[in-house]
Protein backbone atom coordinates (compact mmCIF):
# COMPACT_ATOMS: atom_id res chain seq x y z
CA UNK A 1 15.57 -27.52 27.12
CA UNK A 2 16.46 -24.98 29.47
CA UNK A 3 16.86 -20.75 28.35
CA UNK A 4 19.93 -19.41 30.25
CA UNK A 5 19.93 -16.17 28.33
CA UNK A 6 16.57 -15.08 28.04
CA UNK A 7 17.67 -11.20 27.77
CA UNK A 8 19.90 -12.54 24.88
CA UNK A 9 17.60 -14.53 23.57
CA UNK A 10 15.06 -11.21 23.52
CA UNK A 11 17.25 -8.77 22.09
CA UNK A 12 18.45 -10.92 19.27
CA UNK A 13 14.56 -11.04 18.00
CA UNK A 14 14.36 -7.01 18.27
CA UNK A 15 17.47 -6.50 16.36
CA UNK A 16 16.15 -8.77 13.89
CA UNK A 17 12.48 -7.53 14.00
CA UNK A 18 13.95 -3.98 13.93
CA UNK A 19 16.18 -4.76 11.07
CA UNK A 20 13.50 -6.28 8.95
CA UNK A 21 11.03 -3.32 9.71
CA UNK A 22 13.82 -0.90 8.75
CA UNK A 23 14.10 -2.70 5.14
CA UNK A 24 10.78 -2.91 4.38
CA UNK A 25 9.74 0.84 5.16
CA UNK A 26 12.56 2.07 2.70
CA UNK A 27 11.65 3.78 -0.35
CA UNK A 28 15.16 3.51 -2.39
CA UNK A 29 13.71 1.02 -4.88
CA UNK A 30 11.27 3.71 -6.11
CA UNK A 31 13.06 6.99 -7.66
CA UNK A 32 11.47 9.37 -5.03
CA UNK A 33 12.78 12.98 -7.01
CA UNK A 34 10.95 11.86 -10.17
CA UNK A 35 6.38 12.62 -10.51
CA UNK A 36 5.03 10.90 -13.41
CA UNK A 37 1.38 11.39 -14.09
CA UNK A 38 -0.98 7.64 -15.24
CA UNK A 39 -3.82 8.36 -16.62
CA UNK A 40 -5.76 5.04 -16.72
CA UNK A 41 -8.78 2.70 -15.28
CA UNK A 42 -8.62 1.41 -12.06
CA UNK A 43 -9.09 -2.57 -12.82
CA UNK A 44 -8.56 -3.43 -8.72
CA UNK A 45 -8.55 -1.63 -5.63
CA UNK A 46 -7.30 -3.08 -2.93
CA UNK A 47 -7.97 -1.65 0.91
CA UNK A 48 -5.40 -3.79 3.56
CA UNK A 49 -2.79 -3.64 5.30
CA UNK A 50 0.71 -3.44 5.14
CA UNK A 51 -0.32 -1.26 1.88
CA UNK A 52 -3.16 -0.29 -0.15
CA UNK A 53 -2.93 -0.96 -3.98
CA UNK A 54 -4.71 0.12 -7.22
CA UNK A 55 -4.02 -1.75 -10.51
CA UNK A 56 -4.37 0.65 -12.81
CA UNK A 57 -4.42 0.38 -16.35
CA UNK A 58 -2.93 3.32 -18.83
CA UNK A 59 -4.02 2.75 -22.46
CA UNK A 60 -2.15 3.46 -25.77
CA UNK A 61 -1.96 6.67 -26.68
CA UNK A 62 -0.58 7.90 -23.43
CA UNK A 63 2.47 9.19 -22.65
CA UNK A 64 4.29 5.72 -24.31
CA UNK A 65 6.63 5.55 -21.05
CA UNK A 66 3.33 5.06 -19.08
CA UNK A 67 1.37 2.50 -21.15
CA UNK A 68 0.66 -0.98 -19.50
CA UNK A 69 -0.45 -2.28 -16.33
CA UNK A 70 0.82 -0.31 -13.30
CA UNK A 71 1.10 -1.62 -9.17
CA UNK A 72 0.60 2.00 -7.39
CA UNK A 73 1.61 0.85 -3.86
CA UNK A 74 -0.02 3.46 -1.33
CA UNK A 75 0.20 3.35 2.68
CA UNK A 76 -1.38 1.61 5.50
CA UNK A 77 -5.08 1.47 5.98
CA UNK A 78 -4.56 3.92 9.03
CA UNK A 79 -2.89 6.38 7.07
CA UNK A 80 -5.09 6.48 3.98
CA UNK A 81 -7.92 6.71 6.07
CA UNK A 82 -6.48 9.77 7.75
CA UNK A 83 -6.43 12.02 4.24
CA UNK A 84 -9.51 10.88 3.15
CA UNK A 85 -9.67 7.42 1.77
CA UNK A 86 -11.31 4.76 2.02
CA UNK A 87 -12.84 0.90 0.71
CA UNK A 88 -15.40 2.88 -1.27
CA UNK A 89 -12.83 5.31 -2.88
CA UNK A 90 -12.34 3.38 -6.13
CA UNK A 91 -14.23 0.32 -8.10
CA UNK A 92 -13.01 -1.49 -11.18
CA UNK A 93 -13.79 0.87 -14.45
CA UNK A 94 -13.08 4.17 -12.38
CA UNK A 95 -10.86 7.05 -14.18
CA UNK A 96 -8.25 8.49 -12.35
CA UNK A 97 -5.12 10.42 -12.59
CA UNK A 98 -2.25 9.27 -10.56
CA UNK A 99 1.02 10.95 -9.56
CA UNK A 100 3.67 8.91 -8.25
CA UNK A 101 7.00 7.72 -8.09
CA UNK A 102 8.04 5.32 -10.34
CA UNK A 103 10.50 1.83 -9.55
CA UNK A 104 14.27 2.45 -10.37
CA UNK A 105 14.77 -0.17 -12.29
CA UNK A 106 11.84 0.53 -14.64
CA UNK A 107 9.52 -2.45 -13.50
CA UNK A 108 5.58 -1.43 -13.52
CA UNK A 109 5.37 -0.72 -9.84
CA UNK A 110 4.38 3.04 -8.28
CA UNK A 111 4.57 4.60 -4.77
CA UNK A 112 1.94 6.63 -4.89
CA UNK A 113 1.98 10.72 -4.09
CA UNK A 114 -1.63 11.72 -5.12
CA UNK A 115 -4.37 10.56 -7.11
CA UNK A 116 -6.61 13.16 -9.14
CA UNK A 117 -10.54 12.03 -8.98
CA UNK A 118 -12.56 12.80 -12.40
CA UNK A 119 -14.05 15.80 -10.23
CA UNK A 120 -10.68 17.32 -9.80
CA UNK A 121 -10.44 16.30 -5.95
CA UNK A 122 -7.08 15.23 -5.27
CA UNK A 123 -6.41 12.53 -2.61
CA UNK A 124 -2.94 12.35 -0.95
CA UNK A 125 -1.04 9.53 0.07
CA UNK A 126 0.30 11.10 3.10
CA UNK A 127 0.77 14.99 4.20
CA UNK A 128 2.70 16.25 1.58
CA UNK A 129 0.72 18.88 -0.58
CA UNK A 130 1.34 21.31 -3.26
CA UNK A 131 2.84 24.81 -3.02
CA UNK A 132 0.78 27.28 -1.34
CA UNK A 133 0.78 29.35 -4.96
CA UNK A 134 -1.22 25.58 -6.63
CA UNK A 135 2.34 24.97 -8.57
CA UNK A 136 3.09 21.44 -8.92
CA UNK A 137 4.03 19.42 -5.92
CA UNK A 138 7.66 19.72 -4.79
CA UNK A 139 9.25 16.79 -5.67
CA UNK A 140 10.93 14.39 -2.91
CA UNK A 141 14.84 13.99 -2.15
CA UNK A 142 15.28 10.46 -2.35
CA UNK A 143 14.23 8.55 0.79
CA UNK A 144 16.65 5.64 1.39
């Protein structure tokens, strides 16, 4: 079989690529204007790539809209590692305090903002930090 079009044939699979990148980087499934606080036991920690994930476990007697077993989806390995993460930062049994954006559609999955450490350290996802004053972190337009 012989390629006529290889140019064609090259910047079909970049569109596509492109495309596919595009709709996986979007945040519109998570409700980006909206912090809710976990409070719960990391049962897994997970350190690769495309994103970093702690299963984290809020018990009764929480805030009842929290309670359950939560995904908190944070960034890439390269990005974590840049604010101060890293394979060491959690172990199963660990309490923590996450902040994050909850799912849209209510399912138990998180994009993650910041995580509190029991020492009061706060860890951020990416660069986005609280006011200069310490208020509360501005909250996020939706990212679509």
């Amino acid at each position: 079989m012989k390629l006529t079009n290889i140019p064609g044939y090259c910047l079909s699979v970049f569109v596509l690529g492109a495309t596919a990148a595009y709709a996986h980087h979007s945040f519109a499934m998570f409700e980006m204007s909206k912090n809710v606080t976990y409070v719960g036991t990391v049962l897994e920690y997970n350190w690769e790539n495309p994103h970093t994930h702690i299963i984290v476990k809020v018990p009764e007697g929480r805030d009842k809209a929290t309670v359950g077993t939560w995904d908190v989806e944070g960034g890439a390995v390269n990005i974590m590692s840049k604010q101060g993460w890293n394979r060491a930062t959690f172990k199963p049994g660990d309490q923590i305090t996450v902040v994050g954006h909850p799912m849209k559609d209510g399912s138990k999955g998180v994009s993650l903002f910041y995580v509190i450490m029991p020492d009061g350290k706060r860890l951020y996802h990416d660069i986005a930090r609280p006011a200069p004053d310490g208020a509360e972190p501005p909250r996020q337009p939706n990212a679509q």
